[in-house]
Protein backbone atom coordinates (compact mmCIF):
# COMPACT_ATOMS: atom_id res chain seq x y z
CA UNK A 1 63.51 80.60 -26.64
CA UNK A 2 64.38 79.57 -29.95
CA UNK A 3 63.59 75.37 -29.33
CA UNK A 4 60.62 76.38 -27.45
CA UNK A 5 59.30 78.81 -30.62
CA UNK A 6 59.94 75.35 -32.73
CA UNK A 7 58.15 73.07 -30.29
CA UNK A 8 55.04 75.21 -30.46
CA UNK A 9 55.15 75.43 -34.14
CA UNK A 10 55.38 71.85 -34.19
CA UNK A 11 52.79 70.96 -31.91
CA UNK A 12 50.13 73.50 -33.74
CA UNK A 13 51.00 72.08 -36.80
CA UNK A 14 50.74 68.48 -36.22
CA UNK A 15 47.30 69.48 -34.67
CA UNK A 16 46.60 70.85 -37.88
CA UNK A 17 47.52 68.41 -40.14
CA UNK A 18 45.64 65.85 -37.86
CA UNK A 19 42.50 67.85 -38.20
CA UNK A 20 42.48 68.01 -41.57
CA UNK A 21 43.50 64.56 -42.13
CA UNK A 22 40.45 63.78 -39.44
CA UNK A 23 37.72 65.86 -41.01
CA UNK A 24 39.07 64.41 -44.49
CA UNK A 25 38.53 61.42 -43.57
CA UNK A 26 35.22 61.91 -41.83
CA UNK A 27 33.94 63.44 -44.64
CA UNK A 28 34.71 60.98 -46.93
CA UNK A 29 33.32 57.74 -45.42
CA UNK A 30 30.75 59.52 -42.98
CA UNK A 31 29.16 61.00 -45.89
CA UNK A 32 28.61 57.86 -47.89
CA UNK A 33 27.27 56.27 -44.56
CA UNK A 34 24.72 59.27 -43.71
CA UNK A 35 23.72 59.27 -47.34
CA UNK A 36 22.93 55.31 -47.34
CA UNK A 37 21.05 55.79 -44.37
CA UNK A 38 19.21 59.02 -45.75
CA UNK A 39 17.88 56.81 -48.89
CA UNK A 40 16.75 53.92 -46.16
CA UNK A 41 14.72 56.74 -44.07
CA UNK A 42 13.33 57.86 -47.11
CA UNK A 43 12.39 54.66 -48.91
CA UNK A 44 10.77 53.39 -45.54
CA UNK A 45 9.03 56.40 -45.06
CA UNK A 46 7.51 56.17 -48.22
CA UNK A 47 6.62 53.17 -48.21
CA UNK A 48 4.85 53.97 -44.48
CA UNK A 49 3.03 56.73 -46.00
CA UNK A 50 1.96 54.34 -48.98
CA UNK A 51 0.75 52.24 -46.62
CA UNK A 52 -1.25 54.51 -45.03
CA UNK A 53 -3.05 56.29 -47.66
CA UNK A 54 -3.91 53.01 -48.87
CA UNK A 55 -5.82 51.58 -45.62
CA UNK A 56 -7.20 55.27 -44.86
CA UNK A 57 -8.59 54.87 -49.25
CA UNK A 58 -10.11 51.83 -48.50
CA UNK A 59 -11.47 52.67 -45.58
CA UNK A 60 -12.93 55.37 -46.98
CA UNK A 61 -14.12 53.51 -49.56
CA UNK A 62 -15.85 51.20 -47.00
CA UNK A 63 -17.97 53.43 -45.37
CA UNK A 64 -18.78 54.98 -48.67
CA UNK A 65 -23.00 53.66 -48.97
CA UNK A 66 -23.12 51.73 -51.54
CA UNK A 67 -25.30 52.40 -54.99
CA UNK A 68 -28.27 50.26 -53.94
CA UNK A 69 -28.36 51.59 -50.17
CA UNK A 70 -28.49 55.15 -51.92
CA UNK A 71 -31.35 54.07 -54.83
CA UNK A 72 -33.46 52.79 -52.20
CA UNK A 73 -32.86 55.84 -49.54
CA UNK A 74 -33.72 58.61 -52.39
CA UNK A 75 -36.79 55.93 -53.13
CA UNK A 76 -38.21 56.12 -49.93
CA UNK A 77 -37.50 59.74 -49.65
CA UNK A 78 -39.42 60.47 -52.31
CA UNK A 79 -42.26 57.65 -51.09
CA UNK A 80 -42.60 59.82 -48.04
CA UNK A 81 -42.37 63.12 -49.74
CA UNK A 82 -45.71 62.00 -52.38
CA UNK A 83 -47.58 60.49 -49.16
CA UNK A 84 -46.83 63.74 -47.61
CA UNK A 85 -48.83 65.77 -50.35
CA UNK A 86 -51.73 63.13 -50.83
CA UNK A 87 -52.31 63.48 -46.75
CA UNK A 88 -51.85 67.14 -46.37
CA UNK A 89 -54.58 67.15 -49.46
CA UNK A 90 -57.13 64.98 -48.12
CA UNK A 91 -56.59 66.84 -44.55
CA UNK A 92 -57.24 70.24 -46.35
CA UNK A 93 -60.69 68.78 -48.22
CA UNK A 94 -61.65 67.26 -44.94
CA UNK A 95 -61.12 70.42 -43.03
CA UNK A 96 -58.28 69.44 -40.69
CA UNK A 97 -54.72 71.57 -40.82
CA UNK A 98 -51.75 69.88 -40.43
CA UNK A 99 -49.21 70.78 -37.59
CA UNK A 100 -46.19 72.19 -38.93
CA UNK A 101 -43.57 69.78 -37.92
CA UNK A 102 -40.97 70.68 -40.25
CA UNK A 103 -38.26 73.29 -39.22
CA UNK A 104 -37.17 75.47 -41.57
């Protein structure tokens, strides 16, 4: 009983001593691996995201109109607006109603 009580206390503590020596040893060059690759994942996914915002910016900027196409929009807005008023005058001193097209 006595060899078999020292067997068993051998066994366990090899298995011990191998575990710890095992997760020592994982932990020590395991965690310098994951932590390389944890800077590459994050340094390419920034530099994915910076690429994004950058095309979805100038895109944007893009279909922005530009300064002219705007000038001569609001122009001819207000062209039709003042040829509007002079033909809804002349209608009223002629007599004749307009038809309400506008919705409001």
């Amino acid at each position: 009983m006595h060899t078999a009580l020292v067997i068993v206390i051998t066994a366990v503590s090899t298995s011990l001593m191998t575990v710890a020596i095992g997760g020592w040893m994982l932990r020590r060059f395991w965690q310098r691996e994951l932590e390389h690759r944890l800077r590459q994942l994050h340094d390419d996914i920034g530099r994915t995201v910076e690429t994004r915002v950058r095309r979805a910016v100038a895109e944007s900027l893009q279909d922005a109109p530009k300064p002219s196409d705007v000038i001569r929009e609001t122009t001819w807005k207000a062209a039709k607006s003042g040829s509007d008023l002079i033909t809804d005058g002349v209608n009223v001193l002629l007599g004749k109603w307009r038809r309400q097209t506008d919705d409001y």
